[in-house]
PDB file of N, CA and C in Angstrom:
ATOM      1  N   UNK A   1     111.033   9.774 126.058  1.00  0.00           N
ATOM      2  CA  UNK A   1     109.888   8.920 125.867  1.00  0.00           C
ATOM      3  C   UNK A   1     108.991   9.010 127.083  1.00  0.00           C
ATOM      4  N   UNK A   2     108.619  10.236 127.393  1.00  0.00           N
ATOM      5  CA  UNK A   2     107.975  10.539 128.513  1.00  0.00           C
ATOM      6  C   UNK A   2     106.478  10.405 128.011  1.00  0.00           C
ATOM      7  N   UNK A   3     105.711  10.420 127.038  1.00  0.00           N
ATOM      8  CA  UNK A   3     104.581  10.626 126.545  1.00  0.00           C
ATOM      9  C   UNK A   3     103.574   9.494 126.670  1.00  0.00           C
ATOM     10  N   UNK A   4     102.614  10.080 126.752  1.00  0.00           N
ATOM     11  CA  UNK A   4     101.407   8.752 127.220  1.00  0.00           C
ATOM     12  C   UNK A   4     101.130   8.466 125.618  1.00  0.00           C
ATOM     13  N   UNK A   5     101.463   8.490 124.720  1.00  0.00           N
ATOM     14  CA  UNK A   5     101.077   8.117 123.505  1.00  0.00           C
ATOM     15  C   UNK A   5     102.236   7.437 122.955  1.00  0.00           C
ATOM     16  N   UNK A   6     103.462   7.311 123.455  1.00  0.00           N
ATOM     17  CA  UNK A   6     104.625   6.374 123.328  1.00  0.00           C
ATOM     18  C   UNK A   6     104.359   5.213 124.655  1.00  0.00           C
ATOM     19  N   UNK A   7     104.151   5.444 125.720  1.00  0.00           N
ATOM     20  CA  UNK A   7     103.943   4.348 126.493  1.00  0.00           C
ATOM     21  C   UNK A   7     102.773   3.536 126.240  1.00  0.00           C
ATOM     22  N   UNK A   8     101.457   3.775 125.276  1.00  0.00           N
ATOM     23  CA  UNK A   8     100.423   3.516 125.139  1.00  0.00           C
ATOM     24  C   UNK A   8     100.762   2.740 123.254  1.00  0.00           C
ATOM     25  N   UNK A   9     101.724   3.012 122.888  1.00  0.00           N
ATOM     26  CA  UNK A   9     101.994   2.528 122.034  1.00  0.00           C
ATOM     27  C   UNK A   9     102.624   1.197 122.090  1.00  0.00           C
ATOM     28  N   UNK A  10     103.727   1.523 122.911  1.00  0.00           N
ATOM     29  CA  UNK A  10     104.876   0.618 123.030  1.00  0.00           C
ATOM     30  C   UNK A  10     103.779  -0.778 124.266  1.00  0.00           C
ATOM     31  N   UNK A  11     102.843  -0.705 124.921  1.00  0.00           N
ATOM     32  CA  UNK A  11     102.314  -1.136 125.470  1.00  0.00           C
ATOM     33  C   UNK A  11     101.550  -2.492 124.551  1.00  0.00           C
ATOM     34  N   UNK A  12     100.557  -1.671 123.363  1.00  0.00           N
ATOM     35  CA  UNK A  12      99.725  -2.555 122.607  1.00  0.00           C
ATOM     36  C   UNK A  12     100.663  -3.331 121.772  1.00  0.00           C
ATOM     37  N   UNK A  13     102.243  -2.702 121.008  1.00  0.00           N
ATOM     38  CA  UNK A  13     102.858  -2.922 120.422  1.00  0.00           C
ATOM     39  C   UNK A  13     103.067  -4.577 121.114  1.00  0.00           C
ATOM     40  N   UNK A  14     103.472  -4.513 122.081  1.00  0.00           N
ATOM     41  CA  UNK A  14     103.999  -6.047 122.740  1.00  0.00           C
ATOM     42  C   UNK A  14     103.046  -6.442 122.817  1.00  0.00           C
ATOM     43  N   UNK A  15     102.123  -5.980 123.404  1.00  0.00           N
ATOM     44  CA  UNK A  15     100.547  -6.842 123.484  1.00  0.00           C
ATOM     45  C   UNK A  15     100.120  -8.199 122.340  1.00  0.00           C
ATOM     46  N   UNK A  16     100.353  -7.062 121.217  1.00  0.00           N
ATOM     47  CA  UNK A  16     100.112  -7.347 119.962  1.00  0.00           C
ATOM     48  C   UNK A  16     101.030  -8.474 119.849  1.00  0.00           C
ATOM     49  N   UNK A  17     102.169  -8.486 119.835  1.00  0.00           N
ATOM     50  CA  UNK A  17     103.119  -9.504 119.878  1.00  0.00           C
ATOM     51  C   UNK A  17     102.870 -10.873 120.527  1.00  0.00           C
ATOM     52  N   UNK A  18     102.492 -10.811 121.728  1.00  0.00           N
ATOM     53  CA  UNK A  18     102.173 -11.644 122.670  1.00  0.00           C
ATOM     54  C   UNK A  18     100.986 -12.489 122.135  1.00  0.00           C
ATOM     55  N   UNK A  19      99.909 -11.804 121.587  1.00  0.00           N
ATOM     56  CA  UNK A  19      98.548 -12.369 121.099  1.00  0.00           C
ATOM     57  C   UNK A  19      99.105 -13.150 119.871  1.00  0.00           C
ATOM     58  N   UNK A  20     100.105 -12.441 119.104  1.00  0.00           N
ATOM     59  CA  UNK A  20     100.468 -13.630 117.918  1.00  0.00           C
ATOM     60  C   UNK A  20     101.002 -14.960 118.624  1.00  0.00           C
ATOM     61  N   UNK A  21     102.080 -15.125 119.396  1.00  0.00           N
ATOM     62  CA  UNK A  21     102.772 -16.130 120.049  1.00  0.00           C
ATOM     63  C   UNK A  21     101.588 -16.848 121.239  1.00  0.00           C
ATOM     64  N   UNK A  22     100.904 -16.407 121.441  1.00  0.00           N
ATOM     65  CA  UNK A  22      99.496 -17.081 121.790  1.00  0.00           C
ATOM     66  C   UNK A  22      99.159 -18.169 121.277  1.00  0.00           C
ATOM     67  N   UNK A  23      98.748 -17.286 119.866  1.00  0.00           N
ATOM     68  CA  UNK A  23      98.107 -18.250 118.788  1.00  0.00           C
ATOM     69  C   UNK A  23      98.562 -18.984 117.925  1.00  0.00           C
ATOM     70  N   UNK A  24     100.096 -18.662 117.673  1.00  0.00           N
ATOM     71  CA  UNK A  24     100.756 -19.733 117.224  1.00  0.00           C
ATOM     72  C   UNK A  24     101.265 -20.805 118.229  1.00  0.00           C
ATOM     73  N   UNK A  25     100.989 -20.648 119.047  1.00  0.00           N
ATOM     74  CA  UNK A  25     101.348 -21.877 120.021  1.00  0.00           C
ATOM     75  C   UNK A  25      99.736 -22.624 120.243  1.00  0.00           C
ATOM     76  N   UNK A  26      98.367 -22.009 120.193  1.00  0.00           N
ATOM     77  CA  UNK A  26      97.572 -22.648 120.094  1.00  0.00           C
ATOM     78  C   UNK A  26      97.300 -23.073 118.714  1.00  0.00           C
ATOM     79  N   UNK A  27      98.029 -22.727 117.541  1.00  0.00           N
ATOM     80  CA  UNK A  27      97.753 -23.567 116.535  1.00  0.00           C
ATOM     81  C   UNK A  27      98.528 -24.567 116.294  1.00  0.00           C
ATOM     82  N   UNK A  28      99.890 -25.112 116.932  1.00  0.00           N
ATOM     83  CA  UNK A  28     100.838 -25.777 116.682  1.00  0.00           C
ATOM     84  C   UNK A  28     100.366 -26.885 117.401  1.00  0.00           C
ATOM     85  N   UNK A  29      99.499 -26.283 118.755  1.00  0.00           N
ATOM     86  CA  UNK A  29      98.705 -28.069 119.689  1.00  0.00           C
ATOM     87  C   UNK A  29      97.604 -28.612 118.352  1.00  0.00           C
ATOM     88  N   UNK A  30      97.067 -27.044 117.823  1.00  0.00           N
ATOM     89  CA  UNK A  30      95.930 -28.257 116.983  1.00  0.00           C
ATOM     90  C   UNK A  30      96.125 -28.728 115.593  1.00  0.00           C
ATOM     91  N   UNK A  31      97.110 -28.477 115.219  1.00  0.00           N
ATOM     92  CA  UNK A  31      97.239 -28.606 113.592  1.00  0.00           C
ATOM     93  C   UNK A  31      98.258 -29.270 113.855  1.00  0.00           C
ATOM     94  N   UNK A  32      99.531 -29.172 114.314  1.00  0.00           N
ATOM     95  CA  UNK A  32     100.554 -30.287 114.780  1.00  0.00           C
ATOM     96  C   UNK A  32     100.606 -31.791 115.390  1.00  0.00           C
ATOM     97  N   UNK A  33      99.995 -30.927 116.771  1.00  0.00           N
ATOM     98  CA  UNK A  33      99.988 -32.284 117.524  1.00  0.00           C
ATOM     99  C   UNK A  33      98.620 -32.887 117.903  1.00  0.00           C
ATOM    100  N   UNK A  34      97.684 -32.445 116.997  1.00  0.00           N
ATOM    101  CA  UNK A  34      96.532 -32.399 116.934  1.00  0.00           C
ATOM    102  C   UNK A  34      95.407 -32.921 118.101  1.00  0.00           C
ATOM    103  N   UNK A  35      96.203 -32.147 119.167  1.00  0.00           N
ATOM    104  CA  UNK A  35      95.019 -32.073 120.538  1.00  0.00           C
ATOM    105  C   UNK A  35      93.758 -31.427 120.561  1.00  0.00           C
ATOM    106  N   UNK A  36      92.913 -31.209 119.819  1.00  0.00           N
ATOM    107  CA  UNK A  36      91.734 -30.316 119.875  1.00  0.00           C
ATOM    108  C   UNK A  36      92.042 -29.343 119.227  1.00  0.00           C
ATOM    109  N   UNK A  37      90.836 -28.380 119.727  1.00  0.00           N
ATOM    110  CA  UNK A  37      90.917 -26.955 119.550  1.00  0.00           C
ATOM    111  C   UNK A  37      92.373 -26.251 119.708  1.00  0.00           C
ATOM    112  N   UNK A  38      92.404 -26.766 121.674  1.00  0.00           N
ATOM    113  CA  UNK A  38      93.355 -26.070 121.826  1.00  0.00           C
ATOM    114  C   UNK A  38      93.323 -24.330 122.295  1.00  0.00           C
ATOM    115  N   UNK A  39      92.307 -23.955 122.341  1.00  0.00           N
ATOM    116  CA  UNK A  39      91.803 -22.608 122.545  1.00  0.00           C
ATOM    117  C   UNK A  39      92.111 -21.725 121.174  1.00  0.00           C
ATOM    118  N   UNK A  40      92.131 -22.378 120.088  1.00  0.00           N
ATOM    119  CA  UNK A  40      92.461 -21.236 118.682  1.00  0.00           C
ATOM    120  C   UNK A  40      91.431 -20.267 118.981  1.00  0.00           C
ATOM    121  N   UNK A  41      90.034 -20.766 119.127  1.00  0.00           N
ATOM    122  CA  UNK A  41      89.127 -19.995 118.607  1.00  0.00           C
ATOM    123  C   UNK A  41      89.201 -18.435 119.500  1.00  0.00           C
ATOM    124  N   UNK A  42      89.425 -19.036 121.019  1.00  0.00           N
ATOM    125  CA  UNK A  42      89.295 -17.582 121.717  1.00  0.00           C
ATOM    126  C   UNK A  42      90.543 -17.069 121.556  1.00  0.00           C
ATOM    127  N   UNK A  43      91.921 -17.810 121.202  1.00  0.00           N
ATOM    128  CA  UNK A  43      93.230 -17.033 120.555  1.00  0.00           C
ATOM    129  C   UNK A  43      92.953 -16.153 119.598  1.00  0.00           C
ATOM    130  N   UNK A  44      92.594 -16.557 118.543  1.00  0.00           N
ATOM    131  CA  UNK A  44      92.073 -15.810 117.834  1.00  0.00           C
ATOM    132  C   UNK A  44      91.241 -14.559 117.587  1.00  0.00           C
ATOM    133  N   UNK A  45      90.468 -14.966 118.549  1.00  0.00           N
ATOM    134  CA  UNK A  45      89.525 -13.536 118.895  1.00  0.00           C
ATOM    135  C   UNK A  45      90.619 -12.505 119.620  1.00  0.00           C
ATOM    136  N   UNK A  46      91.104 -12.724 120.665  1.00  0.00           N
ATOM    137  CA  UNK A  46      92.060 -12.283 120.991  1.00  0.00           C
ATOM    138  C   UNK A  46      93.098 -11.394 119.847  1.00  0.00           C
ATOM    139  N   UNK A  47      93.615 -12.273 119.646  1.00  0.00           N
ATOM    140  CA  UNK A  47      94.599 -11.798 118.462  1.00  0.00           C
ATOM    141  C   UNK A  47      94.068 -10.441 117.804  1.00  0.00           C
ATOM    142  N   UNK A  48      92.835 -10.975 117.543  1.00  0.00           N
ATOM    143  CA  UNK A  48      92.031  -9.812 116.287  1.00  0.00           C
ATOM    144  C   UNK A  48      91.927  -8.958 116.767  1.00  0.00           C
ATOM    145  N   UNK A  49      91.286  -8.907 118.067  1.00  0.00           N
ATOM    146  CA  UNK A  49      90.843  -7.536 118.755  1.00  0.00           C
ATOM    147  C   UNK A  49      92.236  -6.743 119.043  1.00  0.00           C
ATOM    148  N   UNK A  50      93.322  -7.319 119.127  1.00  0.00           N
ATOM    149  CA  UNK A  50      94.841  -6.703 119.817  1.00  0.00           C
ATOM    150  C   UNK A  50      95.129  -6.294 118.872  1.00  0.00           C
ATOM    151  N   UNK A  51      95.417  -6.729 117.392  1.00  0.00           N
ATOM    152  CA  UNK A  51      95.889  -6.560 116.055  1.00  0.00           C
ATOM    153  C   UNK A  51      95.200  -4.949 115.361  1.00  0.00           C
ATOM    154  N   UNK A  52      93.824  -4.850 116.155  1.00  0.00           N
ATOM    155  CA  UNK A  52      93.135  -4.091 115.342  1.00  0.00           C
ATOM    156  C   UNK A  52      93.273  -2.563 116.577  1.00  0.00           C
ATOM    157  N   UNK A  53      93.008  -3.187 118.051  1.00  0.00           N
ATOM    158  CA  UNK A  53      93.501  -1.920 118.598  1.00  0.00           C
ATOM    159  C   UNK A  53      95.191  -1.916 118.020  1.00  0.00           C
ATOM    160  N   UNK A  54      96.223  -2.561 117.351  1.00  0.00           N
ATOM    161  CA  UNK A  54      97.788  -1.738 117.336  1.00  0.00           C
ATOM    162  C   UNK A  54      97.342  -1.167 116.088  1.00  0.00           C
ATOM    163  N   UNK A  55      96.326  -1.434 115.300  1.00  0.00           N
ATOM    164  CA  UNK A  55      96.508  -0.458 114.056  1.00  0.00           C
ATOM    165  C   UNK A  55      95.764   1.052 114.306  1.00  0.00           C
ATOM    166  N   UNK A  56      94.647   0.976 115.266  1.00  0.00           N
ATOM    167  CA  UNK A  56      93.790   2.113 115.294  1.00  0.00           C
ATOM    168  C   UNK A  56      94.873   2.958 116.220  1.00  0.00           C
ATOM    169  N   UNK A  57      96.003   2.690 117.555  1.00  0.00           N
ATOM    170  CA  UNK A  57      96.799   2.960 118.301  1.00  0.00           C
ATOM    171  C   UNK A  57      97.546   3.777 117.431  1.00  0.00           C
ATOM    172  N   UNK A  58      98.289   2.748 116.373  1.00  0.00           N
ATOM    173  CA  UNK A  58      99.546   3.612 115.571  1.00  0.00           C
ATOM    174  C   UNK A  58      99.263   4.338 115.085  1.00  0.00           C
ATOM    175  N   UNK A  59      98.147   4.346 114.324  1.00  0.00           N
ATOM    176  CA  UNK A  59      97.227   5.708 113.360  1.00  0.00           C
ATOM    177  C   UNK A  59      96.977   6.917 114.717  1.00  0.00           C
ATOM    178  N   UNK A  60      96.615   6.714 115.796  1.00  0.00           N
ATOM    179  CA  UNK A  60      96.192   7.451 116.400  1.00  0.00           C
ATOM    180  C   UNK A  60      97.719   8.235 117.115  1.00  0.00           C
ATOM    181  N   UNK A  61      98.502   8.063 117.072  1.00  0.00           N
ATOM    182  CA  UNK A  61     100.192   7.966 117.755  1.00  0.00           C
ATOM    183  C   UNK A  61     101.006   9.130 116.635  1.00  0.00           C
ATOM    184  N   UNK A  62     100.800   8.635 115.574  1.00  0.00           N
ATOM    185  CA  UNK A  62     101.370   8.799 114.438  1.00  0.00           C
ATOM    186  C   UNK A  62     102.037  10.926 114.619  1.00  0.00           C
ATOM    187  N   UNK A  63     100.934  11.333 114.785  1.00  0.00           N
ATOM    188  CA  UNK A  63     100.445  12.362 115.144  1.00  0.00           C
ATOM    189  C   UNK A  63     101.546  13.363 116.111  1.00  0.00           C
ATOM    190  N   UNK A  64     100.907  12.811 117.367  1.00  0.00           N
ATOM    191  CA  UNK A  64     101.802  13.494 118.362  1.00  0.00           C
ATOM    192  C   UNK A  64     103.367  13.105 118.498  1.00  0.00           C
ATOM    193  N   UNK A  65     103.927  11.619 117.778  1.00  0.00           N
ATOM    194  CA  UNK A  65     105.012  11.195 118.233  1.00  0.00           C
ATOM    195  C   UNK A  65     105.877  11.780 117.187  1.00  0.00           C
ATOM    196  N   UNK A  66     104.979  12.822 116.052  1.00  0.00           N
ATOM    197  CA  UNK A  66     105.714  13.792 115.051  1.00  0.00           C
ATOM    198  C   UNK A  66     106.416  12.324 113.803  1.00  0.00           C
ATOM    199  N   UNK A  67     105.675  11.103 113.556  1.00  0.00           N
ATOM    200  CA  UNK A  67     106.456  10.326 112.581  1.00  0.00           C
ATOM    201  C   UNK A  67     106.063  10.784 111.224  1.00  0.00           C
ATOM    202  N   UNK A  68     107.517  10.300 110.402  1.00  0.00           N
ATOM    203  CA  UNK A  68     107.231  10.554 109.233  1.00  0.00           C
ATOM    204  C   UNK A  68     106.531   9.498 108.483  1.00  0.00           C
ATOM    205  N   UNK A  69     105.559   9.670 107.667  1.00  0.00           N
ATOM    206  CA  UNK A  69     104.899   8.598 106.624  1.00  0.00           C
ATOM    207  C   UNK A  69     105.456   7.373 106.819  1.00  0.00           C
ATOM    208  N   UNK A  70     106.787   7.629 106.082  1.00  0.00           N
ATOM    209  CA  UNK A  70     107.353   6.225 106.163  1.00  0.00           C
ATOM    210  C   UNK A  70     107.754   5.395 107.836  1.00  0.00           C
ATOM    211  N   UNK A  71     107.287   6.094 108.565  1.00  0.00           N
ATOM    212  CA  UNK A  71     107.918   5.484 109.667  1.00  0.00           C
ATOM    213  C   UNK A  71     105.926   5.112 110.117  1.00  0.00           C
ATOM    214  N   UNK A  72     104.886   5.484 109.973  1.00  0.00           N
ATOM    215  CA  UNK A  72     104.189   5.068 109.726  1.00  0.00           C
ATOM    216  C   UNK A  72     103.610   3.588 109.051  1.00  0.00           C
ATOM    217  N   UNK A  73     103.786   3.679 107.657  1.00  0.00           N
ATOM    218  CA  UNK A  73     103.628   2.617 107.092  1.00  0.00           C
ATOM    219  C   UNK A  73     104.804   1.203 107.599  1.00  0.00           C
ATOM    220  N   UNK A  74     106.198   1.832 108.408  1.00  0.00           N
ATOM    221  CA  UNK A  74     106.594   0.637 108.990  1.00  0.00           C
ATOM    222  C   UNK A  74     106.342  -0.296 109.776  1.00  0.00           C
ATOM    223  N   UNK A  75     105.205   0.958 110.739  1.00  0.00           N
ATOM    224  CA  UNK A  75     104.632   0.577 112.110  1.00  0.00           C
ATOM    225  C   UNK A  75     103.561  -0.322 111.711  1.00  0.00           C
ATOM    226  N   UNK A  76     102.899  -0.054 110.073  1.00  0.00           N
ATOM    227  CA  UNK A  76     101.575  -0.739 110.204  1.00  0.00           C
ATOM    228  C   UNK A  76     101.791  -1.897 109.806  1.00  0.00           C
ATOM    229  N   UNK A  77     103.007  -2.224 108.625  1.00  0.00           N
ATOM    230  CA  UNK A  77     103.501  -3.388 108.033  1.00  0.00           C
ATOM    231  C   UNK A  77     104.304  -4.281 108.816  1.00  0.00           C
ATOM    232  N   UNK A  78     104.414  -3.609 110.363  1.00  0.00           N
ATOM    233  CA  UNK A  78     105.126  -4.345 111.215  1.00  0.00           C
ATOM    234  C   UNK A  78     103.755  -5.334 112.280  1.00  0.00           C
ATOM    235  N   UNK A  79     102.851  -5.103 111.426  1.00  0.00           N
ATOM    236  CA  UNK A  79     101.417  -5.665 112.238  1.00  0.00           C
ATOM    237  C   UNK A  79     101.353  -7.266 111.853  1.00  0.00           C
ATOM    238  N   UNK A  80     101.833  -7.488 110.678  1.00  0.00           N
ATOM    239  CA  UNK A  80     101.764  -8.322 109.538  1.00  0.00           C
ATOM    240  C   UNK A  80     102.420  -9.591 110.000  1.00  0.00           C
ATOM    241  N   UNK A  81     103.541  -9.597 110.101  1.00  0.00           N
ATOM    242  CA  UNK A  81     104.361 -11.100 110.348  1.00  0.00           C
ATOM    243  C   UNK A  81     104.266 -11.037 111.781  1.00  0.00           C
ATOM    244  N   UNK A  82     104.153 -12.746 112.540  1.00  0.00           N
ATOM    245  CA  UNK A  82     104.452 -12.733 113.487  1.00  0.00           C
ATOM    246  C   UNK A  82     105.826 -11.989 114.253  1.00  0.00           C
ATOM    247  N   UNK A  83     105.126 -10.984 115.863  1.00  0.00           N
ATOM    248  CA  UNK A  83     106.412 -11.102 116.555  1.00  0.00           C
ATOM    249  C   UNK A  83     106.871  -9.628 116.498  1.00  0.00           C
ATOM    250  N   UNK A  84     106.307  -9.119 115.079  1.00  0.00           N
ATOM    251  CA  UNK A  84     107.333  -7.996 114.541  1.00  0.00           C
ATOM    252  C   UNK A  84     106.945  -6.934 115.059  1.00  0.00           C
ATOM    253  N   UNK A  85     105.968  -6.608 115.407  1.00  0.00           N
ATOM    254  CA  UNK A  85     105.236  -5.442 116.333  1.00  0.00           C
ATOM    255  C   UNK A  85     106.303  -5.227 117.658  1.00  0.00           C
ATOM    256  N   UNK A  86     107.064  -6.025 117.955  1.00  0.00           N
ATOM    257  CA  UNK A  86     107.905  -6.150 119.164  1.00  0.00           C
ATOM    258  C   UNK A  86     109.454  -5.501 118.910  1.00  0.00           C
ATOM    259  N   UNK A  87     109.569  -5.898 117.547  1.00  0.00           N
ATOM    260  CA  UNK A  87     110.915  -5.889 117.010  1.00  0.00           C
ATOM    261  C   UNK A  87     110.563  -4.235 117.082  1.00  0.00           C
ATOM    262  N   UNK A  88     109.627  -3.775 115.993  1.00  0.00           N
ATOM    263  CA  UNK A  88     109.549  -2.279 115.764  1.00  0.00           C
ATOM    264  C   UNK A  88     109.535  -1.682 116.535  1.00  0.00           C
ATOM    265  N   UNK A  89     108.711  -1.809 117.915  1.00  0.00           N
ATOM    266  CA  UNK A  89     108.750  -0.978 118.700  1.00  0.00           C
ATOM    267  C   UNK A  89     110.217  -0.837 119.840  1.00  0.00           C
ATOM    268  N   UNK A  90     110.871  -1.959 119.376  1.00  0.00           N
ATOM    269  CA  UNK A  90     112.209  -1.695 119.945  1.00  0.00           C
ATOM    270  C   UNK A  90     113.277  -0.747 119.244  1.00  0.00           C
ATOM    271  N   UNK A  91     113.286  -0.681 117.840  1.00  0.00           N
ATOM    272  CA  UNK A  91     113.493  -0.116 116.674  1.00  0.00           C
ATOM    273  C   UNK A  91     113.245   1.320 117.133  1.00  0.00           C
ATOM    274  N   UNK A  92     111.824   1.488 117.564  1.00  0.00           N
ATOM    275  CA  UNK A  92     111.539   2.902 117.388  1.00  0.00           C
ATOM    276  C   UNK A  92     112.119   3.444 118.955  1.00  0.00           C
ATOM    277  N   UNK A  93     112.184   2.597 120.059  1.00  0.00           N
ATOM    278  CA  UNK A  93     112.737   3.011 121.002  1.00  0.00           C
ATOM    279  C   UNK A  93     114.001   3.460 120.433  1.00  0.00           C
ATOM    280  N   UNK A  94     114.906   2.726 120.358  1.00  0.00           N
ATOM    281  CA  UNK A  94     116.123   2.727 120.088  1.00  0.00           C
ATOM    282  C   UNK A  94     116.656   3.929 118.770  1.00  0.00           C
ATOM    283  N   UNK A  95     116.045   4.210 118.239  1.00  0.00           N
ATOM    284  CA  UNK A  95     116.229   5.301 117.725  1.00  0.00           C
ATOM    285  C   UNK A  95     115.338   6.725 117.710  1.00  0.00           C
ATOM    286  N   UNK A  96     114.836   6.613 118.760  1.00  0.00           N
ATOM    287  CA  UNK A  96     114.370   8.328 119.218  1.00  0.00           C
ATOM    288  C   UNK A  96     112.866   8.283 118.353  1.00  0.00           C
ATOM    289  N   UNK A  97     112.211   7.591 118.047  1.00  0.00           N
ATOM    290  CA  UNK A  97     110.894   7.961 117.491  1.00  0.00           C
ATOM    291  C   UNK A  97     109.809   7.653 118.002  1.00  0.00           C
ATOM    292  N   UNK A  98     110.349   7.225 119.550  1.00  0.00           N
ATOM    293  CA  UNK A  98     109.158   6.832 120.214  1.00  0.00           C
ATOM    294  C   UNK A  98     109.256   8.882 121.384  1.00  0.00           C
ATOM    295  N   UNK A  99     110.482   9.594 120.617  1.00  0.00           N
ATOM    296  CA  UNK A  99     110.382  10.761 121.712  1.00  0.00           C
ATOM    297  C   UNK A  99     109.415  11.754 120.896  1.00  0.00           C
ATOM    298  N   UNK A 100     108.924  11.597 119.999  1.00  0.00           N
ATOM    299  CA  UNK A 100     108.005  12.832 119.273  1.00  0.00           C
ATOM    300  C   UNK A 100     108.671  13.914 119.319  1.00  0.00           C
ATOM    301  N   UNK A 101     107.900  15.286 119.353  1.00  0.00           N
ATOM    302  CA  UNK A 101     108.882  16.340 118.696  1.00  0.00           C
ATOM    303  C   UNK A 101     109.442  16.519 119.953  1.00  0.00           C
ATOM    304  N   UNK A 102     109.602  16.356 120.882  1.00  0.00           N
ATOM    305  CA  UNK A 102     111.098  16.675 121.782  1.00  0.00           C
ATOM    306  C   UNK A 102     112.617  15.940 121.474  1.00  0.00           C
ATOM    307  N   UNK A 103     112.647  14.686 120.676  1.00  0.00           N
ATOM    308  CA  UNK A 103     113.148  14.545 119.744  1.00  0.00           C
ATOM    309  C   UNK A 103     113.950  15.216 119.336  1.00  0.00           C
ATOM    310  N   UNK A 104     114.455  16.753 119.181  1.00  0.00           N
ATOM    311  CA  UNK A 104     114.785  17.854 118.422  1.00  0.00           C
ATOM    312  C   UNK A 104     115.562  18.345 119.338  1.00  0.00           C
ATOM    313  N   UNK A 105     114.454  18.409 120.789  1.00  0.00           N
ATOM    314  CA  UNK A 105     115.324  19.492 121.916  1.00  0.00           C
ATOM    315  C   UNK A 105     116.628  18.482 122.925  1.00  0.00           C
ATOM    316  N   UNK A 106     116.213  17.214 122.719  1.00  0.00           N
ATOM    317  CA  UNK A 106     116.935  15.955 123.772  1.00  0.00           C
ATOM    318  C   UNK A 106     118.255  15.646 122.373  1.00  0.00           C
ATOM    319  N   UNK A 107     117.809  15.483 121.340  1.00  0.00           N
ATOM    320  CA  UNK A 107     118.554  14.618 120.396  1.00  0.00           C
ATOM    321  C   UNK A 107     118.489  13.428 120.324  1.00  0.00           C
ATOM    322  N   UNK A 108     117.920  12.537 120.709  1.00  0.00           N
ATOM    323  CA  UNK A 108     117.788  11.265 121.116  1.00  0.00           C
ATOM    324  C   UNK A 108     116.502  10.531 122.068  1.00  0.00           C
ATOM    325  N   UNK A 109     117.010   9.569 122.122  1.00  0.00           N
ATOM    326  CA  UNK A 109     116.288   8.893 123.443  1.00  0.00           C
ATOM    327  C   UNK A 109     115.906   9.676 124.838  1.00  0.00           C
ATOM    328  N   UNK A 110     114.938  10.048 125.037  1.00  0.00           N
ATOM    329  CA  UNK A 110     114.500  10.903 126.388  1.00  0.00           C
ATOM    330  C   UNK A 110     114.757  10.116 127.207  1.00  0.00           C
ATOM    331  N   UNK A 111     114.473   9.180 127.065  1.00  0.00           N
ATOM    332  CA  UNK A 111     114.848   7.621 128.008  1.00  0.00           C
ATOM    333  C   UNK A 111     116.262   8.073 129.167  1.00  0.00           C
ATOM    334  N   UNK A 112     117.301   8.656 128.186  1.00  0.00           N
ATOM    335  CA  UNK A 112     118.131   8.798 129.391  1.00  0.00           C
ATOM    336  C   UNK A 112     118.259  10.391 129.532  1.00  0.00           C
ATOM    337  N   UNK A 113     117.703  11.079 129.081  1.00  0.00           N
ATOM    338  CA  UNK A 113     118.061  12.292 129.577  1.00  0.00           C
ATOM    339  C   UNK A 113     117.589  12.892 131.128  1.00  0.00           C
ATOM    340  N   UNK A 114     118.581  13.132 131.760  1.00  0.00           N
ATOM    341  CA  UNK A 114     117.943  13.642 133.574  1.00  0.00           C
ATOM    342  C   UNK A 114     117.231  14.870 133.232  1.00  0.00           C
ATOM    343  N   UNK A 115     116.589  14.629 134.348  1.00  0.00           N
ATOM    344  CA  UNK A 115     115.428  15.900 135.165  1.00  0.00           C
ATOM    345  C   UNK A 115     116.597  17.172 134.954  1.00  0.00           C
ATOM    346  N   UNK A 116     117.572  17.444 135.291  1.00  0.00           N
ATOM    347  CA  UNK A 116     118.593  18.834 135.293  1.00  0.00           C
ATOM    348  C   UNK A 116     119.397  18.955 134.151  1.00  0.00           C
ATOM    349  N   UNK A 117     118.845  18.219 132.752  1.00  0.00           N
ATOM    350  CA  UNK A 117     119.473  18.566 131.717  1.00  0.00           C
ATOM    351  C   UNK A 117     118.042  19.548 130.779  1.00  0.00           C
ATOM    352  N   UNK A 118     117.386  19.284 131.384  1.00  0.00           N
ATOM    353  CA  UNK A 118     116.087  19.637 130.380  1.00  0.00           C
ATOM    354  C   UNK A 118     116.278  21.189 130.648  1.00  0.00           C
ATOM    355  N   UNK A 119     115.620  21.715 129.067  1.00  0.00           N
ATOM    356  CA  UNK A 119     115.795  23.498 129.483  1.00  0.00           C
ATOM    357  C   UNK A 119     115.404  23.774 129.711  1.00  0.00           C
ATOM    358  N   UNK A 120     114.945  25.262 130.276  1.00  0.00           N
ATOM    359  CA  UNK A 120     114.082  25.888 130.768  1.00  0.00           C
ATOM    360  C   UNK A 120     112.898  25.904 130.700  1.00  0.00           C
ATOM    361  N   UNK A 121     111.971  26.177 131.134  1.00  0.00           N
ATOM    362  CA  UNK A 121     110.503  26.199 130.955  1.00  0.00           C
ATOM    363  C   UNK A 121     109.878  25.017 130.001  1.00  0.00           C
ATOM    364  N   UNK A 122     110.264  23.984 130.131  1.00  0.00           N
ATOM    365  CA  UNK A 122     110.017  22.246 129.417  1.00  0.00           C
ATOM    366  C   UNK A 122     109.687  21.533 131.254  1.00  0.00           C
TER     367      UNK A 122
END
């Protein structure tokens, strides 16, 4: 997972996460405990703009990190419920799809493979 398009993923991925738990904590002061606003409105903006860079991100990722369709449409349906953008991208750590096509040459997670296992001319 050496790739600037897995670290740039896995980056917005939590981002994204974070902006939901934002805003559900600024909607729980105003609809709950009904203190004001509460900052929804700029949560919100927030949210949107984060939500919409993880979808243009994953579409743009999709590509070099060599995923299949379906691992695609997981990433985008993982945009959807709170939180889950976090879960997936742990998902995709954890099972080698955040290594793109080196993937093939590591077998796994690049994450742990050393500098003196890699082959030649890589």
């Amino acid at each position: 997972m050496s790739t600037k398009a897995a670290v740039l993923f896995r980056v917005v991925a939590v981002a994204e996460a974070f902006s939901w738990a934002g805003l559900l904590i600024g909607m729980f002061f105003k609809y709950v405990l009904e203190q004001g606003e509460g900052g929804v409105p700029v949560l919100g903006m927030v949210h949107g703009i984060v939500f919409v860079l993880y979808v243009v991100v994953t579409l743009a990722v999709f590509k070099p990190l060599a995923w299949r369709p379906r691992t695609l449409v997981l990433a985008l349906l993982a945009s959807i419920p709170p939180l889950v953008t976090w879960a997936f991208e742990k998902w995709a750590l954890r099972s080698g799809r955040l290594d793109g096509p080196q993937r093939s040459v590591y077998g796994g997670t690049g994450l742990f493979v050393s500098k003196s296992a890699e082959p030649a001319g890589v």
